[in-house]
Protein backbone atom coordinates (compact mmCIF):
# COMPACT_ATOMS: atom_id res chain seq x y z
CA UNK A 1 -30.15 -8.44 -8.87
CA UNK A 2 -26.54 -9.09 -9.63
CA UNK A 3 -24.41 -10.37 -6.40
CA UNK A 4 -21.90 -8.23 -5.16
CA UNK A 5 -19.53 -10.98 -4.93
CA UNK A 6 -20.21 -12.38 -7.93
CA UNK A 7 -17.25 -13.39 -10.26
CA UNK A 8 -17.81 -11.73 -14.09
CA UNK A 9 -17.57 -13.25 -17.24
CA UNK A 10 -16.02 -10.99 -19.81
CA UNK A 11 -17.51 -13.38 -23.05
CA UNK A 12 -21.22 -12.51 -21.26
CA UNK A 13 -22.36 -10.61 -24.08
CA UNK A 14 -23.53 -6.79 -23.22
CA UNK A 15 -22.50 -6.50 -19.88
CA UNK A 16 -23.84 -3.65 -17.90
CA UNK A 17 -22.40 -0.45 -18.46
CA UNK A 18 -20.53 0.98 -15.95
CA UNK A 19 -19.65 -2.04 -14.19
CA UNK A 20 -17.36 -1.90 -10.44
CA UNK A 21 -14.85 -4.31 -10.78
CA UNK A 22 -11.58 -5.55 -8.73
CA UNK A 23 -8.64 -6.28 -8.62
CA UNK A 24 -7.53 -3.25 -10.13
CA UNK A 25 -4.68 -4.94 -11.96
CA UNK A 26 -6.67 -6.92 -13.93
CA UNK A 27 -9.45 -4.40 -14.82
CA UNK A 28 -7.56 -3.76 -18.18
CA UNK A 29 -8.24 -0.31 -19.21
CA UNK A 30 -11.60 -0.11 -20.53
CA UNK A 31 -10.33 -0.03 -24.24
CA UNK A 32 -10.03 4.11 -23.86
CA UNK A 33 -6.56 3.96 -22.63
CA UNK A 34 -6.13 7.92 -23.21
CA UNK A 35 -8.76 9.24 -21.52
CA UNK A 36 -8.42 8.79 -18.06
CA UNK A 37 -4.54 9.96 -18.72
CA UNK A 38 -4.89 12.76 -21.17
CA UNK A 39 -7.79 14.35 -18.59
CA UNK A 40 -5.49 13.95 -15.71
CA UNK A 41 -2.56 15.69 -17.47
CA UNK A 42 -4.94 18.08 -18.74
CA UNK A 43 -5.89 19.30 -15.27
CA UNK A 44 -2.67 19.19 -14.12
CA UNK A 45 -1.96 21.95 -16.23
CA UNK A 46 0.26 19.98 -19.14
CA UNK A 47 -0.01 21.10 -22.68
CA UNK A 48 -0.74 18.21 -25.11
CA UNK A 49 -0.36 18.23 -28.93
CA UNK A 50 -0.72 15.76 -32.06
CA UNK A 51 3.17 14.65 -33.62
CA UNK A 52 4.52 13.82 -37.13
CA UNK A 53 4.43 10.60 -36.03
CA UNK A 54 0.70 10.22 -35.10
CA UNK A 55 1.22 10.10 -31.40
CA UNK A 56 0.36 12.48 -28.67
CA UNK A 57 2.88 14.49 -26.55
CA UNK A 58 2.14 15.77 -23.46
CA UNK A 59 4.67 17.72 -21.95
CA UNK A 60 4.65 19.45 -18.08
CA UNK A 61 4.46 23.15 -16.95
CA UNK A 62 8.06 23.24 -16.41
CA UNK A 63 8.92 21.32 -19.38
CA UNK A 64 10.93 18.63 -17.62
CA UNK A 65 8.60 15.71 -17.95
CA UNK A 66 6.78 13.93 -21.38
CA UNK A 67 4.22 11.98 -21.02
CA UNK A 68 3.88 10.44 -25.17
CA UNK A 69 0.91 8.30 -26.31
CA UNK A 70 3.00 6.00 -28.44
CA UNK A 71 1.04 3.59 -29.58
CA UNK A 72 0.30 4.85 -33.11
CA UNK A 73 4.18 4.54 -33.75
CA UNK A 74 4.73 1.11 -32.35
CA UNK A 75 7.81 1.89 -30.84
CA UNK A 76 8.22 -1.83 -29.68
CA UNK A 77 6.88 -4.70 -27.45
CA UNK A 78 6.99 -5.95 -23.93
CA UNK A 79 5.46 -9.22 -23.60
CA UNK A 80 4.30 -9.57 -27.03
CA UNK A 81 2.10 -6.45 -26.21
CA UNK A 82 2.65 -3.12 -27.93
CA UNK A 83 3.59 -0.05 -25.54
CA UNK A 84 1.34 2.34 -25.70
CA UNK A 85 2.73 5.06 -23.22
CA UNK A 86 6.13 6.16 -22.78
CA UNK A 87 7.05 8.57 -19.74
CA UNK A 88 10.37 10.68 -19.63
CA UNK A 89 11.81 13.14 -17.70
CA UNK A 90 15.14 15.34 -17.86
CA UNK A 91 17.24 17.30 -15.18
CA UNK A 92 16.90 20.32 -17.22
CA UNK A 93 14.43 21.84 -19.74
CA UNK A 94 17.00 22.53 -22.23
CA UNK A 95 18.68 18.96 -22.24
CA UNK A 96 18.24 16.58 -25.03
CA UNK A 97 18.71 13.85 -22.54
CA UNK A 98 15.78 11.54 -20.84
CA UNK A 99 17.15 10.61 -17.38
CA UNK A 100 15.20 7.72 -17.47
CA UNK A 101 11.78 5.89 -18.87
CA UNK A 102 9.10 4.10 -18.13
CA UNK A 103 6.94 1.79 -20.82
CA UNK A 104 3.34 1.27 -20.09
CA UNK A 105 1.88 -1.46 -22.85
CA UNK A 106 -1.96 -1.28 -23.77
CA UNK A 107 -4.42 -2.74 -21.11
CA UNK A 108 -2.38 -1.20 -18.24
CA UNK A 109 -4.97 0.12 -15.85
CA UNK A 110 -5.26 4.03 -16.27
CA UNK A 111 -5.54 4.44 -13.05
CA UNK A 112 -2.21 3.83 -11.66
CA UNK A 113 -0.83 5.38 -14.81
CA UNK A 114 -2.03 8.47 -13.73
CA UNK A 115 -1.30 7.79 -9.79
CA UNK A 116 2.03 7.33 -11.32
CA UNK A 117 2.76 10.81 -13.74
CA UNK A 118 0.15 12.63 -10.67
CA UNK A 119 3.82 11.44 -8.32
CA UNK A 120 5.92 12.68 -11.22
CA UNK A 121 4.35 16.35 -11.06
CA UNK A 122 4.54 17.00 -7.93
CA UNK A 123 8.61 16.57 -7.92
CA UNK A 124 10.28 19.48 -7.94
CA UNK A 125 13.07 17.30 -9.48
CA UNK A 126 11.64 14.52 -11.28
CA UNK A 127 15.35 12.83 -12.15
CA UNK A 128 16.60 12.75 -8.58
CA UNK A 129 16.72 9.47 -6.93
CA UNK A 130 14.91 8.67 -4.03
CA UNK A 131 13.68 6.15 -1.26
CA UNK A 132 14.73 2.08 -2.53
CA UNK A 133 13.18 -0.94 -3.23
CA UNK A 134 11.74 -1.32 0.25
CA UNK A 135 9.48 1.45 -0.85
CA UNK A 136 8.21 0.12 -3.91
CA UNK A 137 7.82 -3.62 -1.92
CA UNK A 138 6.49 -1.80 1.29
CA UNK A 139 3.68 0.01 -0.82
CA UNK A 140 2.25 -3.14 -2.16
CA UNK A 141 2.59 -5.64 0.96
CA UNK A 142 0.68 -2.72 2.81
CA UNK A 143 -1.92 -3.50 0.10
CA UNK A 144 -2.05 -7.56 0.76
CA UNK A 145 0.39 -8.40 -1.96
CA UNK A 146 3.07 -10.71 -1.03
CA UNK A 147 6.95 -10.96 -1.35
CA UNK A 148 8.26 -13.99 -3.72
CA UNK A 149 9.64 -16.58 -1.20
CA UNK A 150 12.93 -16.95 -3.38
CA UNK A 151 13.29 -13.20 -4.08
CA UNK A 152 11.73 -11.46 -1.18
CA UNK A 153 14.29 -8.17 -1.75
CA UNK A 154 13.08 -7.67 -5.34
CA UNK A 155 9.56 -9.25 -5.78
CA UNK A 156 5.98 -9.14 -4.72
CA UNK A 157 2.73 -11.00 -6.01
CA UNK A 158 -0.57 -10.36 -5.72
CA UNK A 159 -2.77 -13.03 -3.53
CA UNK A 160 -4.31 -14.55 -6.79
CA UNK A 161 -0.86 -15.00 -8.17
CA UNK A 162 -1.99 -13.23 -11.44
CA UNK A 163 0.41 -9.70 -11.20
CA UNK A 164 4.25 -9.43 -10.10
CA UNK A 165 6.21 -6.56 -9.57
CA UNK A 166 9.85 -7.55 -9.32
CA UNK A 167 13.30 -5.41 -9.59
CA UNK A 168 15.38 -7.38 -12.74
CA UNK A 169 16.89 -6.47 -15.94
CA UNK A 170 14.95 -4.76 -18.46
CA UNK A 171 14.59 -5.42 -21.94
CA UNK A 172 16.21 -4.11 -25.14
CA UNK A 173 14.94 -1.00 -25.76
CA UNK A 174 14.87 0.39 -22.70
CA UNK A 175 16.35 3.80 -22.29
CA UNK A 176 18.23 4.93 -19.53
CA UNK A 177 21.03 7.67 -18.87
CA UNK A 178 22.85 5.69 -17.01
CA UNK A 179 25.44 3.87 -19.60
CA UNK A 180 26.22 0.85 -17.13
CA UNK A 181 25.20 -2.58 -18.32
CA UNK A 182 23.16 -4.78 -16.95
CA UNK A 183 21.48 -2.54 -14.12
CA UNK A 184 18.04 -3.64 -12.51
CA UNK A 185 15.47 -1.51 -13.00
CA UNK A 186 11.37 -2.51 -11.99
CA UNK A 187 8.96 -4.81 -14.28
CA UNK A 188 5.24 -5.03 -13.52
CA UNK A 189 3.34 -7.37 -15.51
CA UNK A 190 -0.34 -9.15 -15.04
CA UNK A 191 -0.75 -12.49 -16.20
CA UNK A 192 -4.52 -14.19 -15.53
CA UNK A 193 -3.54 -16.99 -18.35
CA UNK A 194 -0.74 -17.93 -18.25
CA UNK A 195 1.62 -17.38 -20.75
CA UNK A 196 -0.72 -14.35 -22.37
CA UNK A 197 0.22 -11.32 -20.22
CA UNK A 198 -2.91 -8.75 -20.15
CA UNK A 199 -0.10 -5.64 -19.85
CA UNK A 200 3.14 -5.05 -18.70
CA UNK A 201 5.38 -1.73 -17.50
CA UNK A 202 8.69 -1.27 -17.26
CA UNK A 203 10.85 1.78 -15.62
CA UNK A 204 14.85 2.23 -16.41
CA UNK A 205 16.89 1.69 -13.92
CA UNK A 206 16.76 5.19 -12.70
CA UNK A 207 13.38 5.62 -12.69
CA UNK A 208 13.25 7.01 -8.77
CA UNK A 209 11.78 4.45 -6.60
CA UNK A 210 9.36 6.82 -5.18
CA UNK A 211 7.34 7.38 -8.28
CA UNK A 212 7.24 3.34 -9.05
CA UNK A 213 6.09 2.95 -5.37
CA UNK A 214 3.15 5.22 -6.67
CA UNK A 215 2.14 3.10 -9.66
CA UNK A 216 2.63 0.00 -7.27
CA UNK A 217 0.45 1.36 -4.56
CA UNK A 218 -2.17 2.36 -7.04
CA UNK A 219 -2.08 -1.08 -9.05
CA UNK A 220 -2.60 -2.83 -5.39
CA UNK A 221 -5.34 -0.95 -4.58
CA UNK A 222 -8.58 -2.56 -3.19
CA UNK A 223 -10.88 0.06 -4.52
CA UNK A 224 -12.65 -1.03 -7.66
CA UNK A 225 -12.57 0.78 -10.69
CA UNK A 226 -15.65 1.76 -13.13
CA UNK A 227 -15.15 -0.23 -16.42
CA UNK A 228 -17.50 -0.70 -19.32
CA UNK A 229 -15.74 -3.50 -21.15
CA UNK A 230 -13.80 -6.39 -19.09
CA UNK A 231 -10.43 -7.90 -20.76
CA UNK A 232 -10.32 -10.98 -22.00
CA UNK A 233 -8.42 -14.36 -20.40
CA UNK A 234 -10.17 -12.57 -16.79
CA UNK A 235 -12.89 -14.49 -16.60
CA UNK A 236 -13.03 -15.97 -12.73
CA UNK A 237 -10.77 -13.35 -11.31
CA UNK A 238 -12.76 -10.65 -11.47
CA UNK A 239 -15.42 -9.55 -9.20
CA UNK A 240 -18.11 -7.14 -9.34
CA UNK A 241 -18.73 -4.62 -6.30
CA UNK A 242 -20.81 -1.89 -5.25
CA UNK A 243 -20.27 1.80 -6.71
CA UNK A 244 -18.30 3.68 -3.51
């Protein structure tokens, strides 16, 4: 009988199928990164198609919002990792212009992906600020994470010390309407080993605080996830629980 509580190996070879496994943020994403997502958007009512470019655009009912599997195009990095899903959304269906973005990189749990765009959908106006950082921080200390001792405004951990969220500048590359230099906008990353991040997200700087406190809330969640395949670099942080 396998023990609850027992830590999993990811180099065991054939693990069960189906396996419940926590933390969340470290449950990689089950090497099907599209599925979970593409059902979600799916049911949500957004239309999906194939691109020149080999990816796959999703776009919402009321046209505002793109959801773009963009990993076929390699668009470009984040952590030495290759991003794999870009969100968007514009004040207006007929604008050319993305308000802001957000960068998911391959590995990043589905699930708060889609707790994330399931936020974005039900705005009425997905460009318009609101709440701060205290929401995104509040919505994973309510889940056991902590704030960083030298940046408690801008930065929580999770109690293995293997995930941050923080508010800090954002790479090159990343889009935002807002012209200003040098403007904060939220990182997430997971790090088990370190110096080999297993994913990493990043939202512009006017990414609404709201939605990231969504993907935070989901990513801290203590409900385990079904996975069939365990990431690499995991092995003693994550633990096997009974189905819910």
């Amino acid at each position: 009988m396998l023990n609850p509580h027992q830590p999993l190996d990811p180099s065991t070879p054939d693990p069960p199928s189906h396996l419940w496994v926590s933390p969340r943020h470290l449950a990689g994403d089950d090497d099907a990164p599209t599925d979970l997502t593409g059902a979600a958007l799916t049911s949500a009512g957004w239309r999906m198609w194939p691109t020149a470019r080999q990816t796959l655009l999703h776009v919402s009912p009321d046209d505002l919002c793109g959801a773009e599997w963009v990993r076929a195009s390699f668009p470009f990095e984040l952590g030495g990792l290759p991003v794999a899903w870009q969100i968007t959304a514009r004040s207006h269906p007929a604008s050319a212009m993305r308000e802001w973005n957000a960068y998911f990189t391959a590995g990043t749990p589905p699930e708060a992906i889609v707790d994330f765009l399931l936020a974005l959908d039900a705005r009425a106006e997905p460009h318009a600020p609101s709440g701060g950082p205290e929401t995104v921080l509040d919505a994973l200390t309510g889940q056991g994470w902590y704030r960083d001792i030298d940046r408690p405004r801008t930065t929580a951990t999770d109690p293995g010390l293997t995930a941050t969220v923080s508010l800090e500048s954002v790479p090159q590359h990343v889009f935002d309407a807002d012209p200003r230099p040098d403007l904060p906008g939220w990182q997430a990353w997971a790090e088990p080993t370190l110096g080999t991040p297993l994913w990493c997200a990043t939202f512009s700087s006017s990414t609404p605080h709201d939605l990231v406190a969504a993907f935070a809330a989901s990513l801290a969640s203590p409900v385990p996830v079904r996975r069939k395949l365990l990431p690499e670099g995991t092995e003693g942080h994550l633990t096997l629980l009974p189905p819910i």
